[in-house]
C-alpha atoms as a PDB file:
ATOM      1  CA  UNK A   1     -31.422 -24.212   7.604  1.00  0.00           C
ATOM      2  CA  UNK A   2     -28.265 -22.818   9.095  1.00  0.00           C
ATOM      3  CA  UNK A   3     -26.792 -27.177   8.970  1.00  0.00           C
ATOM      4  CA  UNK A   4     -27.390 -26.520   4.924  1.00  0.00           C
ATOM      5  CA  UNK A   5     -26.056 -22.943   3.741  1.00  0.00           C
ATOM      6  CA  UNK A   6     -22.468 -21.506   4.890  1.00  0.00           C
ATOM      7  CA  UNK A   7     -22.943 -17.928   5.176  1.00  0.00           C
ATOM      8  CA  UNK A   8     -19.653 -15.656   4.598  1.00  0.00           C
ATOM      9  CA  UNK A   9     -18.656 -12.916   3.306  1.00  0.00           C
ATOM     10  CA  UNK A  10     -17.445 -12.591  -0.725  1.00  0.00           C
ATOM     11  CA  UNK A  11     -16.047 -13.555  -2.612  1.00  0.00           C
ATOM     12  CA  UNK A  12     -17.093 -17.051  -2.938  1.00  0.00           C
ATOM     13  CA  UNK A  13     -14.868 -18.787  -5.129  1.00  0.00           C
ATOM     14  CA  UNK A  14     -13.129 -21.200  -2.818  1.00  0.00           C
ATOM     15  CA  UNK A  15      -9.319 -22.386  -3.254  1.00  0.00           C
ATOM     16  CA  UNK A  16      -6.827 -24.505  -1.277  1.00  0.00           C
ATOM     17  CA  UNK A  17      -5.071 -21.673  -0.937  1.00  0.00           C
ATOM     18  CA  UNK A  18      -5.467 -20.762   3.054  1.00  0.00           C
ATOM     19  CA  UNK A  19      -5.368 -17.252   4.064  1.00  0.00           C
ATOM     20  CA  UNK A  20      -2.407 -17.648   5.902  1.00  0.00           C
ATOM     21  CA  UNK A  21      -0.438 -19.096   3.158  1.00  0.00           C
ATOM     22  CA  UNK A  22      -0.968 -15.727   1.259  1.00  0.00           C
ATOM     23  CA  UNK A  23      -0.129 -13.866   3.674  1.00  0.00           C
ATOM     24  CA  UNK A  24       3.534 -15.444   4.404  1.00  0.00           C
ATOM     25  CA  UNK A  25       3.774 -15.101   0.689  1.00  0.00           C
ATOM     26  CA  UNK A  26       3.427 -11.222   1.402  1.00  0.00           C
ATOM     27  CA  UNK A  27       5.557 -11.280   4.747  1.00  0.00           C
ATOM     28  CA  UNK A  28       8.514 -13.184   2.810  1.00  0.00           C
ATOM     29  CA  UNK A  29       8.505 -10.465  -0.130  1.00  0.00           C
ATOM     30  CA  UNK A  30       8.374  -7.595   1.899  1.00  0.00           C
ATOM     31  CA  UNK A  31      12.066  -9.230   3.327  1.00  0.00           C
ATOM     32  CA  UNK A  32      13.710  -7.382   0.634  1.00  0.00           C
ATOM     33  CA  UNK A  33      12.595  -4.479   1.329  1.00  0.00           C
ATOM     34  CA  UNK A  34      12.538  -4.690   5.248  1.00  0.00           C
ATOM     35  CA  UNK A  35      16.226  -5.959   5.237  1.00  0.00           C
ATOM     36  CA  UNK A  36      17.581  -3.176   3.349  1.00  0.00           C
ATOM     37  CA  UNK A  37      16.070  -0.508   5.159  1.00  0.00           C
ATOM     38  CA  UNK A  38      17.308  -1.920   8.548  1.00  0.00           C
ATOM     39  CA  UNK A  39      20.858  -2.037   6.914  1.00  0.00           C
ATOM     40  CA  UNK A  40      20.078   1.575   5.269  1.00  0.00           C
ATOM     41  CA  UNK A  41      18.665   3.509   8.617  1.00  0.00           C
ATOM     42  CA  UNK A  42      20.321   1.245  10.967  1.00  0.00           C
ATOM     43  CA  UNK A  43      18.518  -0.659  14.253  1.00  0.00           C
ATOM     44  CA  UNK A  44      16.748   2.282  14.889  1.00  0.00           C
ATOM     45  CA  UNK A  45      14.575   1.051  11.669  1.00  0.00           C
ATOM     46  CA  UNK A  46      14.169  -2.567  13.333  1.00  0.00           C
ATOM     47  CA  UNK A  47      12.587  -1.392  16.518  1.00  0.00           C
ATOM     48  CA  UNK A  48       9.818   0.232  14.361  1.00  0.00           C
ATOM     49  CA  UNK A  49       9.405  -2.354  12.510  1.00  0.00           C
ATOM     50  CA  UNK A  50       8.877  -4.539  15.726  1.00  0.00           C
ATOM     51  CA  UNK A  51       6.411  -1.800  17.484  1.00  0.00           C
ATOM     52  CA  UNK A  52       4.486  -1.470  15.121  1.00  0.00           C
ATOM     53  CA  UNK A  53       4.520  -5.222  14.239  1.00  0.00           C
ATOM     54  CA  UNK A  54       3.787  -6.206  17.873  1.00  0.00           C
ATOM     55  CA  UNK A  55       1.169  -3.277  18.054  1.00  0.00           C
ATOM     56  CA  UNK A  56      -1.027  -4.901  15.410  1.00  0.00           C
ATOM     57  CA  UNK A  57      -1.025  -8.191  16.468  1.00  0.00           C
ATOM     58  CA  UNK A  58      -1.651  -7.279  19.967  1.00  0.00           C
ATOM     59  CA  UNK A  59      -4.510  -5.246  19.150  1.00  0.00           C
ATOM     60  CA  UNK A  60      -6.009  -8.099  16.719  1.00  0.00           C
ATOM     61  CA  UNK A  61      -5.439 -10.985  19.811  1.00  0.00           C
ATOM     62  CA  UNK A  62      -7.017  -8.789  22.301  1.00  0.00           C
ATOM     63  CA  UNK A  63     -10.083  -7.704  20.441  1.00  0.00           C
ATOM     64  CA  UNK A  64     -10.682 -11.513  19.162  1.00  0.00           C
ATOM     65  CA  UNK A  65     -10.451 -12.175  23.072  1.00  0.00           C
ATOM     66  CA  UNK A  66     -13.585 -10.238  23.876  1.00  0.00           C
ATOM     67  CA  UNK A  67     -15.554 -10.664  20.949  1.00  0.00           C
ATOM     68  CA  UNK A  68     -14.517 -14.656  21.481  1.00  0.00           C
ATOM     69  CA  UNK A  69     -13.173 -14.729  17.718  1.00  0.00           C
ATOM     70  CA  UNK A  70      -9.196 -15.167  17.507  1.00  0.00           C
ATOM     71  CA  UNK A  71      -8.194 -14.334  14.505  1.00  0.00           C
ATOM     72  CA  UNK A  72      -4.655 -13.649  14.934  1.00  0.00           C
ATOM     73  CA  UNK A  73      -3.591 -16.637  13.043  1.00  0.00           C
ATOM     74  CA  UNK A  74      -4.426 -15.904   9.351  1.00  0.00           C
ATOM     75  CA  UNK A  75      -1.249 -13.387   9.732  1.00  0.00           C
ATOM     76  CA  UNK A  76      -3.524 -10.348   8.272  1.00  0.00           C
ATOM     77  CA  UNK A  77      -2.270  -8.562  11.133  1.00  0.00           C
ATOM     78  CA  UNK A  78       1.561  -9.132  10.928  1.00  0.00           C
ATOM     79  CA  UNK A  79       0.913  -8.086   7.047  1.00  0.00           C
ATOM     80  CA  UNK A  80      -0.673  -4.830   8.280  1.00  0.00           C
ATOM     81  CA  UNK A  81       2.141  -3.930  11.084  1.00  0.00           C
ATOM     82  CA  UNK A  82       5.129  -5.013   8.732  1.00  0.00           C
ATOM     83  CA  UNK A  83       3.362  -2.478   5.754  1.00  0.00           C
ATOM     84  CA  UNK A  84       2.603   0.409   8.022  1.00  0.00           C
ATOM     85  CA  UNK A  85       6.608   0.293   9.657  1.00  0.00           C
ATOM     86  CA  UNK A  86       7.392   0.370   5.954  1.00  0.00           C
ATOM     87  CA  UNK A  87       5.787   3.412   4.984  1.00  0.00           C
ATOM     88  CA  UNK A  88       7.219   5.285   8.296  1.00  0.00           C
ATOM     89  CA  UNK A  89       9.878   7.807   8.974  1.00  0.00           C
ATOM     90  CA  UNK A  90      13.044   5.854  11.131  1.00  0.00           C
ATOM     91  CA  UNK A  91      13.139   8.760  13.130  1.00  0.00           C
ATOM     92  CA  UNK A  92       9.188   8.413  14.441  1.00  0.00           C
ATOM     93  CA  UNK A  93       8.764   7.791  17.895  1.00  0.00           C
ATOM     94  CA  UNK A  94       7.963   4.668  18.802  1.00  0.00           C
ATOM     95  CA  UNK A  95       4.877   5.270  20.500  1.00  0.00           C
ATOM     96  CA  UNK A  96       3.428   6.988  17.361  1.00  0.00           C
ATOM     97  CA  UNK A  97       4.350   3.937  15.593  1.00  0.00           C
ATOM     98  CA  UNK A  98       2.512   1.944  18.365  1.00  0.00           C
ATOM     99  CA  UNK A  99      -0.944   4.006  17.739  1.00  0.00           C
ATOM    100  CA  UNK A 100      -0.633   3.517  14.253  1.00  0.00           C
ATOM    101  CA  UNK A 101      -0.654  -0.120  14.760  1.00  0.00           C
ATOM    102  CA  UNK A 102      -3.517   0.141  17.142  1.00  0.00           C
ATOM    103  CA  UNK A 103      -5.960   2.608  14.933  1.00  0.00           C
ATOM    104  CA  UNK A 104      -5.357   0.021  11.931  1.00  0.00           C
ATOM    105  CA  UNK A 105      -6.431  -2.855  13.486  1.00  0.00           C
ATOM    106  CA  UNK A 106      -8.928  -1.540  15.876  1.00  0.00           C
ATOM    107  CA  UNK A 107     -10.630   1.515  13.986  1.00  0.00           C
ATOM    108  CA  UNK A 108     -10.576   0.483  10.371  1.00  0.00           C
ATOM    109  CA  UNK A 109     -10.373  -3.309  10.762  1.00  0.00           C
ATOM    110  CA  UNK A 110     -11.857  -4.762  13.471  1.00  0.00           C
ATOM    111  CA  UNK A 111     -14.485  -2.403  14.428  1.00  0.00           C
ATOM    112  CA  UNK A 112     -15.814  -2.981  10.640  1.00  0.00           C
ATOM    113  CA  UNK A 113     -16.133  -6.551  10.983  1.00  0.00           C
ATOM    114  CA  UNK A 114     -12.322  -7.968   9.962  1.00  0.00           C
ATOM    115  CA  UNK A 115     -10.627  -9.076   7.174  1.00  0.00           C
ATOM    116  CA  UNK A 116     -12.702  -9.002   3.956  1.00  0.00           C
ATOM    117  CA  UNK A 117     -15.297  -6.261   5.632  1.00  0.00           C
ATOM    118  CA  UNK A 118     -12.756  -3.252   6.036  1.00  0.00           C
ATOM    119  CA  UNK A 119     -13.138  -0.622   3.010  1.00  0.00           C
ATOM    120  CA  UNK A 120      -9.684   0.538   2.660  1.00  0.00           C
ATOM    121  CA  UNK A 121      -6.411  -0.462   3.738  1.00  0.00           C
ATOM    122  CA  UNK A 122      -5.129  -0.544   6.988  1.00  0.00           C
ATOM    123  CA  UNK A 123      -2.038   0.267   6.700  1.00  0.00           C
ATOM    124  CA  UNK A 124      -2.351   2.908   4.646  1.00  0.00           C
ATOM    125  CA  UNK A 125      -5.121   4.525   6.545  1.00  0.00           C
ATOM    126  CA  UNK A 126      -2.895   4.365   9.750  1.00  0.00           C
ATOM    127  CA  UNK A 127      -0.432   6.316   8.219  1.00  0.00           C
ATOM    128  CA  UNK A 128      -2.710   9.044   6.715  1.00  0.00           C
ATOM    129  CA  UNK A 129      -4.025   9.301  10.553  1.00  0.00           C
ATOM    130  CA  UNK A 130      -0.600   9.547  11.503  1.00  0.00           C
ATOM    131  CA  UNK A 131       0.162  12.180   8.820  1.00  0.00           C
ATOM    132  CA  UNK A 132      -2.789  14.440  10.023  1.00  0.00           C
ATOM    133  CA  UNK A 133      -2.482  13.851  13.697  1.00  0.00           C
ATOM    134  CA  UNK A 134       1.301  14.036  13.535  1.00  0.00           C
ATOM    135  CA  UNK A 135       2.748  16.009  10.214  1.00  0.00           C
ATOM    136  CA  UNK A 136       5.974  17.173  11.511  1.00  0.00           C
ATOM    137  CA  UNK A 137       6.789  14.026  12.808  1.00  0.00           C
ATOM    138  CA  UNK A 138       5.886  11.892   9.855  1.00  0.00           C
ATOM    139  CA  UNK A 139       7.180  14.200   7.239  1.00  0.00           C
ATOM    140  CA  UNK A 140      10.782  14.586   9.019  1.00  0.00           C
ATOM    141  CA  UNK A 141      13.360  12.206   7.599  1.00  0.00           C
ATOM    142  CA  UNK A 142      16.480  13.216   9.024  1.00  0.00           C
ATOM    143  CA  UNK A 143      18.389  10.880  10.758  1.00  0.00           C
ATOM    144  CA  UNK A 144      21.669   9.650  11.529  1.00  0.00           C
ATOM    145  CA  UNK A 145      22.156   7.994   7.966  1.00  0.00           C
ATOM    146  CA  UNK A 146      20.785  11.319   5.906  1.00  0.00           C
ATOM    147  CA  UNK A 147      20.492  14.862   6.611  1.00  0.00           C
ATOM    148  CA  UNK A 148      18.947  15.855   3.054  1.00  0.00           C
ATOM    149  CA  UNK A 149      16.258  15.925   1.702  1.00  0.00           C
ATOM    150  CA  UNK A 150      14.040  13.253   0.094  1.00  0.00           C
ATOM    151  CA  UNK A 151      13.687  13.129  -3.724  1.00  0.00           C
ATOM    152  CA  UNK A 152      10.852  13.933  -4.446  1.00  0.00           C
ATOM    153  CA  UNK A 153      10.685  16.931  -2.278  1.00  0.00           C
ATOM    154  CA  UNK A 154      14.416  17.645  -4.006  1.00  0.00           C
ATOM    155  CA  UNK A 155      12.536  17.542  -7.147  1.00  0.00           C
ATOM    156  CA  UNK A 156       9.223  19.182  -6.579  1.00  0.00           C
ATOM    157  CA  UNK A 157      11.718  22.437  -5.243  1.00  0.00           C
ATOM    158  CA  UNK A 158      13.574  22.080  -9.186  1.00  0.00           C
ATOM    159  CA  UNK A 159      16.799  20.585  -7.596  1.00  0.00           C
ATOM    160  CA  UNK A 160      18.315  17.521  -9.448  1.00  0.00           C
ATOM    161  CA  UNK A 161      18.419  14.140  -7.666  1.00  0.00           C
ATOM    162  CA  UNK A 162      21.180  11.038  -8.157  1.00  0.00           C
ATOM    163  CA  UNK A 163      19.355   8.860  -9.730  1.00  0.00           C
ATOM    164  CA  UNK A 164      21.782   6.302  -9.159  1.00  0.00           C
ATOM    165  CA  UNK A 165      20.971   6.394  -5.247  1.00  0.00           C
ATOM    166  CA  UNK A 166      17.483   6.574  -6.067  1.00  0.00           C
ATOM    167  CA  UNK A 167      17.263   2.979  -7.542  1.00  0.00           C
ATOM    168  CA  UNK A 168      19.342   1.601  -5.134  1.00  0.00           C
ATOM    169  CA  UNK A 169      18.024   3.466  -1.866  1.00  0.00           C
ATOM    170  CA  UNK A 170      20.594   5.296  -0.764  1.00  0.00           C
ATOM    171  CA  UNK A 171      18.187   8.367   0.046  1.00  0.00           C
ATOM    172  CA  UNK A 172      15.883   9.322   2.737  1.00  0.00           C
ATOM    173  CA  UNK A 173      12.483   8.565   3.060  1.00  0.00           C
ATOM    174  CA  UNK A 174      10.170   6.008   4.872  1.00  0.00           C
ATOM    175  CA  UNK A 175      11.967   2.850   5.705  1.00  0.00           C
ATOM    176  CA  UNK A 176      10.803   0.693   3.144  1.00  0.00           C
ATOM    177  CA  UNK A 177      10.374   2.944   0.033  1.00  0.00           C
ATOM    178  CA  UNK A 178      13.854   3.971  -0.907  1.00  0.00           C
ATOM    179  CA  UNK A 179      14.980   0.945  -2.838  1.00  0.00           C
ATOM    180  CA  UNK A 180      13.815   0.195  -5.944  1.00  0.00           C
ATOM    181  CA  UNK A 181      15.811  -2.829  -6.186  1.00  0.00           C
ATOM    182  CA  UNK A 182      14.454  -4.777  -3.380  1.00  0.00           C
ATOM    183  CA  UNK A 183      10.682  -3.780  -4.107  1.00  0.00           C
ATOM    184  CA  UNK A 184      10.798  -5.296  -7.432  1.00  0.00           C
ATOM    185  CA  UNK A 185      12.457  -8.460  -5.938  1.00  0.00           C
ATOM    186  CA  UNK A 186       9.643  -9.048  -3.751  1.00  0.00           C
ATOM    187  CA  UNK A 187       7.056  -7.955  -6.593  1.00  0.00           C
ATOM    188  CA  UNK A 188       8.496 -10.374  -9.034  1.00  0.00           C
ATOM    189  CA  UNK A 189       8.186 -13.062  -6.061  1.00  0.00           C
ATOM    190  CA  UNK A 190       4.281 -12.230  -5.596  1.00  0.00           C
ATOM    191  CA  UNK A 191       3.747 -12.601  -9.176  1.00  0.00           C
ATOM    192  CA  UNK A 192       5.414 -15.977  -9.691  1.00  0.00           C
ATOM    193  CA  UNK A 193       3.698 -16.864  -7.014  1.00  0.00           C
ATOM    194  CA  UNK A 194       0.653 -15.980  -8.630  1.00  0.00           C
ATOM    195  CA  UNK A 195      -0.722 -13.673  -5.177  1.00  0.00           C
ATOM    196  CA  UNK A 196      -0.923 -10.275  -7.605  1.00  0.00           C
ATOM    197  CA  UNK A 197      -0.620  -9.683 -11.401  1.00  0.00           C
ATOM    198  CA  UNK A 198       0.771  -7.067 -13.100  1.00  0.00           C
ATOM    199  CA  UNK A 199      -3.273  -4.963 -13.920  1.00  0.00           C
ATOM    200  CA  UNK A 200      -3.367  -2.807 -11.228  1.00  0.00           C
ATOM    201  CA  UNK A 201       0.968  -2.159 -10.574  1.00  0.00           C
ATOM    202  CA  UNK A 202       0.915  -1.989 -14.635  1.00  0.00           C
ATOM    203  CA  UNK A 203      -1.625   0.596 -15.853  1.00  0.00           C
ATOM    204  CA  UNK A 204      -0.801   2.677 -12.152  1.00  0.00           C
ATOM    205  CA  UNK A 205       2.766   3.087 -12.829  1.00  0.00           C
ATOM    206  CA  UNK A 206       1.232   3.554 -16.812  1.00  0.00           C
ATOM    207  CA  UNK A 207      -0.801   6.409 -16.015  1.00  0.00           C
ATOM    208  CA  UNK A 208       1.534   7.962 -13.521  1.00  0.00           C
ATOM    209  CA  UNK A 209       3.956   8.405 -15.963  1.00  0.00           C
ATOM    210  CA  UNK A 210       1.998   9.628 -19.033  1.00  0.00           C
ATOM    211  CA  UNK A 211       0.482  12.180 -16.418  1.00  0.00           C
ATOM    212  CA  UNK A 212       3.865  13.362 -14.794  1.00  0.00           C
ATOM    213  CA  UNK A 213       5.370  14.015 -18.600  1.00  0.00           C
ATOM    214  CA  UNK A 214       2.314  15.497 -19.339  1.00  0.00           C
ATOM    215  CA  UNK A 215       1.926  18.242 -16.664  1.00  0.00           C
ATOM    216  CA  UNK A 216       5.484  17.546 -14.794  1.00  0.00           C
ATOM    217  CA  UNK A 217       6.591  20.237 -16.980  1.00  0.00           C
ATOM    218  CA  UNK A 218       9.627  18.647 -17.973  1.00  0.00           C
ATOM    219  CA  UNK A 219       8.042  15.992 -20.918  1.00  0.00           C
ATOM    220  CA  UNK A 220       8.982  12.713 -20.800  1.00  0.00           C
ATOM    221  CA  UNK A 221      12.400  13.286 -19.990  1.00  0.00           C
ATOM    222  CA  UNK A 222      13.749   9.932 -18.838  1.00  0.00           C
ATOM    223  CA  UNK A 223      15.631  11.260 -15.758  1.00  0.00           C
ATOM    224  CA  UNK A 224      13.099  13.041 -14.479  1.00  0.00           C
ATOM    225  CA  UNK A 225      10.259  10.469 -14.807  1.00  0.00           C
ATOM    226  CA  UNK A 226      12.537   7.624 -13.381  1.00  0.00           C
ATOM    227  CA  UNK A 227      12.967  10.084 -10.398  1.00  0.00           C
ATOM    228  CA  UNK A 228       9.444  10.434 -10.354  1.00  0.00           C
ATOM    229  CA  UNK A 229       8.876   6.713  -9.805  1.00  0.00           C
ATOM    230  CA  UNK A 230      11.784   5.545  -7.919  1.00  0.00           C
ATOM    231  CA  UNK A 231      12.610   8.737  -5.533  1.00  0.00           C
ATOM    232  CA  UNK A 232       8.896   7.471  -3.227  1.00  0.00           C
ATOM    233  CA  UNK A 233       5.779   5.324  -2.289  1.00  0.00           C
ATOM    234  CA  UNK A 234       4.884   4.947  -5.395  1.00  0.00           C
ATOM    235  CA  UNK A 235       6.500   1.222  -6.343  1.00  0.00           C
ATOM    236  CA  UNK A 236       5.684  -0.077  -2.638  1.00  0.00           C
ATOM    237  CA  UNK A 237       2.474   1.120  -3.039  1.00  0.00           C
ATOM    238  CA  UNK A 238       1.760   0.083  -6.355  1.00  0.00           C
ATOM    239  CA  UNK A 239       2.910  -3.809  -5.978  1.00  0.00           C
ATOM    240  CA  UNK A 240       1.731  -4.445  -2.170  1.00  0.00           C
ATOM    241  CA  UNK A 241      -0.971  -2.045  -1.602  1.00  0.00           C
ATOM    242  CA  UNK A 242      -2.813  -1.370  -3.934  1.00  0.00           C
ATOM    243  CA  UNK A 243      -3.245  -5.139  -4.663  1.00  0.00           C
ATOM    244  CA  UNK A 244      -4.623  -5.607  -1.649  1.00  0.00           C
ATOM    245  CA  UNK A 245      -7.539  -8.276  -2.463  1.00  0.00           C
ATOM    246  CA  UNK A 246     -10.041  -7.044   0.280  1.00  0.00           C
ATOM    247  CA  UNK A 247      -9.682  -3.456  -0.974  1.00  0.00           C
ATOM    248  CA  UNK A 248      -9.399  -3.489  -4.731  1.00  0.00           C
ATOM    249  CA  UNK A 249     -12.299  -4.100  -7.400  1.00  0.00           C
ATOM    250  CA  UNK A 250     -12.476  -7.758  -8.217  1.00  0.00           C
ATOM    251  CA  UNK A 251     -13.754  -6.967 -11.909  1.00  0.00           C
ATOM    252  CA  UNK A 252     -10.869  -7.143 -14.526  1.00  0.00           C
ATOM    253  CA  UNK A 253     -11.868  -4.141 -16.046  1.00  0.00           C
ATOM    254  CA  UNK A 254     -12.177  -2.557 -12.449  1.00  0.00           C
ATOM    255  CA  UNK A 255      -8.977  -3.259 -12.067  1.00  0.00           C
ATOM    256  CA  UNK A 256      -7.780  -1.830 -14.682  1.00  0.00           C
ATOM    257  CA  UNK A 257      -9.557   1.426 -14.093  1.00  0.00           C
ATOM    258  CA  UNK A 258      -8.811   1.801 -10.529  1.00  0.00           C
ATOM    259  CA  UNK A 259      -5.187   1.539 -11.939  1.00  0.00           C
ATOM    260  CA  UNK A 260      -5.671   4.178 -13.642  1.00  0.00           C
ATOM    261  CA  UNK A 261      -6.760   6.593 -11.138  1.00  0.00           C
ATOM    262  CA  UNK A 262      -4.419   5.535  -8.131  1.00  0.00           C
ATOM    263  CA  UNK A 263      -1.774   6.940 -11.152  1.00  0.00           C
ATOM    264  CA  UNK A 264      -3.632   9.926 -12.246  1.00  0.00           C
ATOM    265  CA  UNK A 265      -4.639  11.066  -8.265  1.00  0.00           C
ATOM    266  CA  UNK A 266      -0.771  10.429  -7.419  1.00  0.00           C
ATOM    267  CA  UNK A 267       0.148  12.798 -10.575  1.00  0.00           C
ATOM    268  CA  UNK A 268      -2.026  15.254  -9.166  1.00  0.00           C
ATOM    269  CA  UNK A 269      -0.873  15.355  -5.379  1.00  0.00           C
ATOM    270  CA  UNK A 270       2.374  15.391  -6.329  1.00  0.00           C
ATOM    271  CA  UNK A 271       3.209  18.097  -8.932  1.00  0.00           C
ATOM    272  CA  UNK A 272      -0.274  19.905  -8.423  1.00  0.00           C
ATOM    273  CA  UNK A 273      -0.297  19.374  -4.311  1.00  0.00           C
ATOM    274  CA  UNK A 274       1.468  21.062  -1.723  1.00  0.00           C
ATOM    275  CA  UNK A 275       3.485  18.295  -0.982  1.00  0.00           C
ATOM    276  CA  UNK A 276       5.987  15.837  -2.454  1.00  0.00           C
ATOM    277  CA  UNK A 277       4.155  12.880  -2.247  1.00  0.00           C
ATOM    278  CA  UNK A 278       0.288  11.423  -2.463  1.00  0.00           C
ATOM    279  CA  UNK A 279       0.436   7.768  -3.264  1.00  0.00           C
ATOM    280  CA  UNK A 280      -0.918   7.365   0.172  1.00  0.00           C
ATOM    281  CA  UNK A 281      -4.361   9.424  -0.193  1.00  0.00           C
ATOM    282  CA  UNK A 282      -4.636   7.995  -4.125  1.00  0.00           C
ATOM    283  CA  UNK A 283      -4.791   4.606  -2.661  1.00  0.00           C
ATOM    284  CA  UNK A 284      -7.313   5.187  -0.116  1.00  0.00           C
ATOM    285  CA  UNK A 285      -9.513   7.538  -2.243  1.00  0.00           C
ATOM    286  CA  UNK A 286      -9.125   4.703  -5.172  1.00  0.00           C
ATOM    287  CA  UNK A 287     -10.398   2.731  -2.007  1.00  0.00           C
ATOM    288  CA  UNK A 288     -13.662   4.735  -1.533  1.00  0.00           C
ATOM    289  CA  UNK A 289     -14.332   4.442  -4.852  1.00  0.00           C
ATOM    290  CA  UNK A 290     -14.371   0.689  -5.491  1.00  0.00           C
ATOM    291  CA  UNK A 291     -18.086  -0.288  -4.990  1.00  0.00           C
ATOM    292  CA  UNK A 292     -18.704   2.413  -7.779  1.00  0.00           C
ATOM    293  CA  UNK A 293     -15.886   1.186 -10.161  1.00  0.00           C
ATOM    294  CA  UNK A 294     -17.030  -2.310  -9.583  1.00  0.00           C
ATOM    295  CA  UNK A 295     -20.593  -1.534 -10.244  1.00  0.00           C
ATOM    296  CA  UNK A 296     -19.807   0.230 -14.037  1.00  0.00           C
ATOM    297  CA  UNK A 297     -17.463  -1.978 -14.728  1.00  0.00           C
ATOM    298  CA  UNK A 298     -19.612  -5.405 -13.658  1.00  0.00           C
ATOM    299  CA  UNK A 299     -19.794  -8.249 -16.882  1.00  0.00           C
ATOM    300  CA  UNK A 300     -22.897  -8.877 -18.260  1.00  0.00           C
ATOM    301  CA  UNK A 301     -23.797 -12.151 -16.944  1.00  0.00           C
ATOM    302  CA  UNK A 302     -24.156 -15.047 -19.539  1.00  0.00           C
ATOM    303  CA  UNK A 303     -27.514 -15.298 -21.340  1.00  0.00           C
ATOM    304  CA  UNK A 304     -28.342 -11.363 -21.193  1.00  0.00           C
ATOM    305  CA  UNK A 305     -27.610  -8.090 -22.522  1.00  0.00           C
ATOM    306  CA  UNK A 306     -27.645  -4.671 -20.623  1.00  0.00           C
ATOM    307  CA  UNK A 307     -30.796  -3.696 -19.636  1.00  0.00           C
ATOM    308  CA  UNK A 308     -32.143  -6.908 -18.353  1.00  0.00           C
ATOM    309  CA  UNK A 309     -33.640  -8.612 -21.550  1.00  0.00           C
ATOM    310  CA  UNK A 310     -32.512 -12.480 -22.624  1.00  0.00           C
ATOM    311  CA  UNK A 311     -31.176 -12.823 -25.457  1.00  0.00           C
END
């Protein structure tokens, strides 16, 4: 029986499209964003982005050495590392960095069965166990480049921000969040590519921003909200994480919903919330919530009608 039937995880629709391939796709637009925030923070930004990089790959080779399954190949792991230095602080020690890498691909990879079995994304959980077990370290962005503060932490204390340096990154914050500019370059690249479309980025960013004019308490002032989206995680997050095919619904519908929350949870953390931020916990709560989403929002398969009678 087992010469006859391939058993493997979902989904099952098969393409020529390798694993590997997609995830080079992802590597080579994340360049954009990489690049500028080495030239923004300086090499100190490069050696986190190799720690954490060589972290994750290490901890994928070693594990697939003992349980006799390499899997370091299909790049998932490089993806991982390169998103997680991305969504750090320049001024983290390295070390931190280092676990980071290790609890992504150990705890909530690996230890769940691999790519396609994991239930939220890596990266992102990584740094949310870096934000608990560390806070001062991973909410401290000064450095040699900016003393300020960030944006959106200028904004939520009522303080005006230049927009100007928003868009084009010339801010503090995590090393790959602060340009605008060189996110959307390596979005628009995914999308030609055909790796993402524009459901889940579109009706997040959407929501987001008929939720911060709504309760932001300063309408839809166009300043403001393009502060809002450009001054954080929010457009890294949107475009390269929370497209992330093992961890978002697969329904189009589902899609479109989980959208929706990832921007209504982010409105929430951030003017409601303590702190400046909360694309981060959106995306993994939106996470948690896919099996439900995808069970609601599951076609009707061809020849019946809800309920479970033919038509």
């Amino acid at each position: 029986m087992s010469e006859l039937f391939k058993v493997s995880s979902n989904p099952h629709i098969r393409s020529k499209v390798a694993t590997n391939g997609l995830m080079l796709a992802v590597v080579t637009a994340l360049m954009p964003a990489a690049g500028f925030g080495i030239y923004n923070f300086g090499p100190r930004a490069l050696a986190v982005i190799v720690v954490t990089m060589a972290s994750t790959v290490l901890t994928e080779y070693f594990f697939g050495l003992l349980t006799k399954k390499l899997t370091v190949t299909d790049l998932s792991a490089v993806v991982t590392g390169l998103l997680l230095a991305l969504n750090l602080p320049v001024s983290i020690p390295l070390w931190m960095a280092a676990l980071g890498g290790v609890f992504a691909i150990l705890v909530v990879k690996m230890l769940f069965g691999g790519l396609g079995q994991n239930f939220m994304n890596p990266a992102l959980a990584a740094r949310c166990f870096l934000l608990i077990s560390f806070p001062t370290a991973m909410t401290s962005f000064q450095c040699d480049a900016y003393t300020g503060a960030t944006p959106l932490a200028a904004l939520k204390a009522g303080e005006s921000v230049n927009l100007l340096d928003c868009v084009i990154g010339r801010t503090a914050g995590t090393i790959g969040e602060t340009s605008v500019i060189a996110i959307v370059i390596g979005a628009c690249l995914l999308i030609l590519l055909g790796v993402i479309d524009l459901r889940i980025p579109g009706s997040y960013i959407v929501s987001f921003v008929l939720f911060a004019g709504i309760f932001g308490g300063y309408g839809f002032e166009p300043r403001y909200l393009a502060a809002q989206l450009s001054g954080g995680g929010l457009m890294l997050g949107a475009f390269f994480m929370a497209t992330d095919y093992v961890t978002r619904p697969i329904t189009i519908k589902g899609q479109y919903v989980f959208g929706i929350f990832l921007g209504v949870m982010t409105g929430i953390f951030r003017i409601f919330g303590p702190g400046a931020e909360g694309v981060s916990y959106a995306i993994i709560l939106g996470n948690l919530l896919v099996p439900l989403i995808e069970k609601y929002t599951k076609p009707t398969a061809f020849g019946y009608q809800r309920g479970g009678s033919k038509r």
